[in-house]
Protein backbone atom coordinates (compact mmCIF):
# COMPACT_ATOMS: atom_id res chain seq x y z
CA UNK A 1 0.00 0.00 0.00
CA UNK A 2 2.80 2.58 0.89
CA UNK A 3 4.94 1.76 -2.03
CA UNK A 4 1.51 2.71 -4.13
CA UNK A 5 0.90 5.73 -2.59
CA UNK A 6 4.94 6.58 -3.38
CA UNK A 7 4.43 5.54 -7.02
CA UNK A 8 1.21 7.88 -7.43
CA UNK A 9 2.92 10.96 -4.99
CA UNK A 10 6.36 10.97 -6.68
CA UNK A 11 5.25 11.46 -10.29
CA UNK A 12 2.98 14.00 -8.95
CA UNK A 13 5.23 16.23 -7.39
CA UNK A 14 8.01 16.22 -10.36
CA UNK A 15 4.82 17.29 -12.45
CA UNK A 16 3.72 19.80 -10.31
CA UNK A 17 7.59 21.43 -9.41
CA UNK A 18 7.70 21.03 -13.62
CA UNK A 19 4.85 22.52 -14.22
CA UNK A 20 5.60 25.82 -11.79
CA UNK A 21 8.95 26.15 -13.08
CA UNK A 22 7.84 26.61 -16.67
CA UNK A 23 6.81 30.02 -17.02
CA UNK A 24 8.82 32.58 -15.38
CA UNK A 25 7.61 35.84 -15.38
CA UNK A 26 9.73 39.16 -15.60
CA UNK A 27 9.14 42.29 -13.99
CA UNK A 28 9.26 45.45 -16.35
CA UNK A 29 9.61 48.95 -15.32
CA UNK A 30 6.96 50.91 -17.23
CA UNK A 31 7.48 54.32 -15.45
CA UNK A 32 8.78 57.86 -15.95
CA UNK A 33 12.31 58.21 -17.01
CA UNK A 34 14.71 59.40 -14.63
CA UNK A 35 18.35 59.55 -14.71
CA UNK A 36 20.47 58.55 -11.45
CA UNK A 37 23.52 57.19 -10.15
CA UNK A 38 23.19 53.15 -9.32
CA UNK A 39 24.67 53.95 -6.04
CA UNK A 40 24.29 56.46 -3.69
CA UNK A 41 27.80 55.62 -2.10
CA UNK A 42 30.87 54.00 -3.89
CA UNK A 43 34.11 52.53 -2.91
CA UNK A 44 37.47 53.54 -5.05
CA UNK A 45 39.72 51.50 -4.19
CA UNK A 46 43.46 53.81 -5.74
CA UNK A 47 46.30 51.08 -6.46
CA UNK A 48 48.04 52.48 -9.42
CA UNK A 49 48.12 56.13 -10.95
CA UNK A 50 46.76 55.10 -13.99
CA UNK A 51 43.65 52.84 -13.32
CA UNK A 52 40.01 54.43 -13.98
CA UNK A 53 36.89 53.37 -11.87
CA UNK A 54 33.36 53.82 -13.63
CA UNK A 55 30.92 55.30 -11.65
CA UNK A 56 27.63 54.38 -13.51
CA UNK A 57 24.88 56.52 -13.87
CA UNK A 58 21.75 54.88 -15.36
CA UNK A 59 18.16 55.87 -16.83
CA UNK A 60 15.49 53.70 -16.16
CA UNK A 61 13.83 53.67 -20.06
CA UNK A 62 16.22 53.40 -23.29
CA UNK A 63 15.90 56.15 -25.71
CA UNK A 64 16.22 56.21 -29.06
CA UNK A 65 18.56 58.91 -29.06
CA UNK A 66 21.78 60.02 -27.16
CA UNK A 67 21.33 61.32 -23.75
CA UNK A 68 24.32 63.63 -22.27
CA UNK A 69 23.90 64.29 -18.49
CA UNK A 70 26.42 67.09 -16.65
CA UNK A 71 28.67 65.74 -13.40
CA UNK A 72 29.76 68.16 -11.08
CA UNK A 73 31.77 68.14 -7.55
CA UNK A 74 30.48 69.77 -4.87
CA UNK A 75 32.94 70.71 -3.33
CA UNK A 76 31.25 71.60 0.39
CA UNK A 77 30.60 68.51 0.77
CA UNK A 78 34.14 67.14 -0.09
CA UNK A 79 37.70 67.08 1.15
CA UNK A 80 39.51 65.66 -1.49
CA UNK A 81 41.22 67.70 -3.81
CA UNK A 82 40.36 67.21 -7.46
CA UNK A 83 43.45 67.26 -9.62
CA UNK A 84 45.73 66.06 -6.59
CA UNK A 85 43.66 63.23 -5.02
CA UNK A 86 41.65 62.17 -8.27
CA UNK A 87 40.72 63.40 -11.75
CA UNK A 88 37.09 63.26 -13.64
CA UNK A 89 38.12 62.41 -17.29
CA UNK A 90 35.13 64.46 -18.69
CA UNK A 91 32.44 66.25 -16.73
CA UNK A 92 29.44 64.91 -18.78
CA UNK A 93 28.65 61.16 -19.38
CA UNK A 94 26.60 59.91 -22.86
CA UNK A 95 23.91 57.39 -22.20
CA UNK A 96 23.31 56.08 -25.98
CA UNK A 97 20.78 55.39 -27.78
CA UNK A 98 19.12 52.22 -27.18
CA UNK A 99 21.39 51.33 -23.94
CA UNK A 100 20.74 52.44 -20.07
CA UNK A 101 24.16 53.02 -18.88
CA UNK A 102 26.58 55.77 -18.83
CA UNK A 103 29.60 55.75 -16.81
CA UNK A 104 31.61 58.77 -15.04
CA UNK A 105 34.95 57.49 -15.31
CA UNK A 106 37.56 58.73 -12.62
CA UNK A 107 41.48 57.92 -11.94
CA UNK A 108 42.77 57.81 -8.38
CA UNK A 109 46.24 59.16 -7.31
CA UNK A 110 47.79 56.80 -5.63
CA UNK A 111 51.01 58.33 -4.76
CA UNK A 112 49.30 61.34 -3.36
CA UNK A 113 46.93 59.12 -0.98
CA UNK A 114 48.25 58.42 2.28
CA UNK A 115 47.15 55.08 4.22
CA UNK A 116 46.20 57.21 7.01
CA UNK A 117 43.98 59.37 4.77
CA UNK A 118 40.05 59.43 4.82
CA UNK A 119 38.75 61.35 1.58
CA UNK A 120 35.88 61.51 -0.62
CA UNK A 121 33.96 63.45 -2.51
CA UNK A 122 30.78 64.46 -3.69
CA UNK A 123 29.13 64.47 -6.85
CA UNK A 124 25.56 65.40 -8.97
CA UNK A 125 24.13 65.00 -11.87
CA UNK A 126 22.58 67.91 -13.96
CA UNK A 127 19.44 66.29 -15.24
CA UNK A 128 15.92 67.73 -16.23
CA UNK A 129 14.02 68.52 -13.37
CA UNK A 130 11.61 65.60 -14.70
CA UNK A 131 14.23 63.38 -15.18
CA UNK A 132 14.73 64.03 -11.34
CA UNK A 133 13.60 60.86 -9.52
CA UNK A 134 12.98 62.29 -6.11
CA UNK A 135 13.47 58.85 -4.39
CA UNK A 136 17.19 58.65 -5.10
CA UNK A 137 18.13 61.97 -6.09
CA UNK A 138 20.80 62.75 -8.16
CA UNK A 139 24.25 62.67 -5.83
CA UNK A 140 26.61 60.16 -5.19
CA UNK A 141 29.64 60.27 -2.52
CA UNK A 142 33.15 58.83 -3.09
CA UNK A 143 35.35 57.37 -0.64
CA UNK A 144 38.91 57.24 -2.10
C-alpha cells in the first residue's frame, strides 16, 4: 500500500515542481524616465596612478537617441582635492541610444593618498528637473 501511494505521490510532485517552473515571469519597469547614479555611495579602491573606476549613472527607459547628463563636484561637501587626489576624465557622461548606462569614469592618485587618509567626494548629476527621480536623487559620494 505505501509503495503505491509513493508511485502515485512521486510522479505528482516532479509534475507539479515542472509545471511551476515553466513560465517565469519578468518584472518590467513601465514608469517615468529618470536619470540617477546606481549607487548612492561607492568605494574607489586607488592602487596604481593610472587605473580608472566607472561610476555608472543609469536611466530607467532606453531612448532612441543620445542622452548627455552634466557631473559636477560639490565641493562643500568634499575634502579631497580634485586634480591632486583624483581626476574626472570628462564632466558629462553619454547614455546612448538604445542602452541604459553611462559611466563617469575617474582615476585615483595613488602616490598622493596616504594610508592614514580618509577622503571623498561628492558628486551630482545635472538632469531635467523631470528626469529628477525624487526617491534617489541625483548625488553620489566617493570614498577614495
Amino acid at each position: 500500500m505505501k509503495k503505491r501511494i509513493l508511485t502515485i505521490l512521486v510522479p505528482l510532485f516532479v509534475a507539479v515542481l515542472w509545471l511551476a517552473g515553466c513560465k517565469p515571469e519578468y518584472t518590467t519597469y513601465s514608469g517615468p524616465n529618470y536619470i540617477l547614479f546606481s549607487d548612492t555611495l561607492y568605494e574607489m579602491a586607488v592602487v596604481d596612478d593610472s587605473a580608472y573606476f566607472n561610476l555608472p549613472v543609469v536611466a530607467t527607459r532606453a531612448c532612441d537617441y543620445d542622452r548627455n547628463v552634466a557631473v559636477e563636484v560639490i565641493d562643500a561637501a568634499s575634502n579631497a582635492i580634485e586634480g591632486k587626489h583624483y581626476s574626472i576624465e570628462s564632466n558629462s557622461v553619454v547614455i546612448k541610444a538604445g542602452e541604459l548606462v553611462g559611466n563617469v569614469r575617474v582615476k585615483g592618485y595613488h602616490s598622493n593618498i596616504s594610508v592614514y587618509d580618509s577622503l571623498g567626494f561628492k558628486l551630482q548629476l545635472i538632469v531635467p528637473e523631470n528626469a529628477e527621480w525624487d526617491l534617489y536623487g541625483t548625488t553620489a559620494n566617493v570614498l577614495v
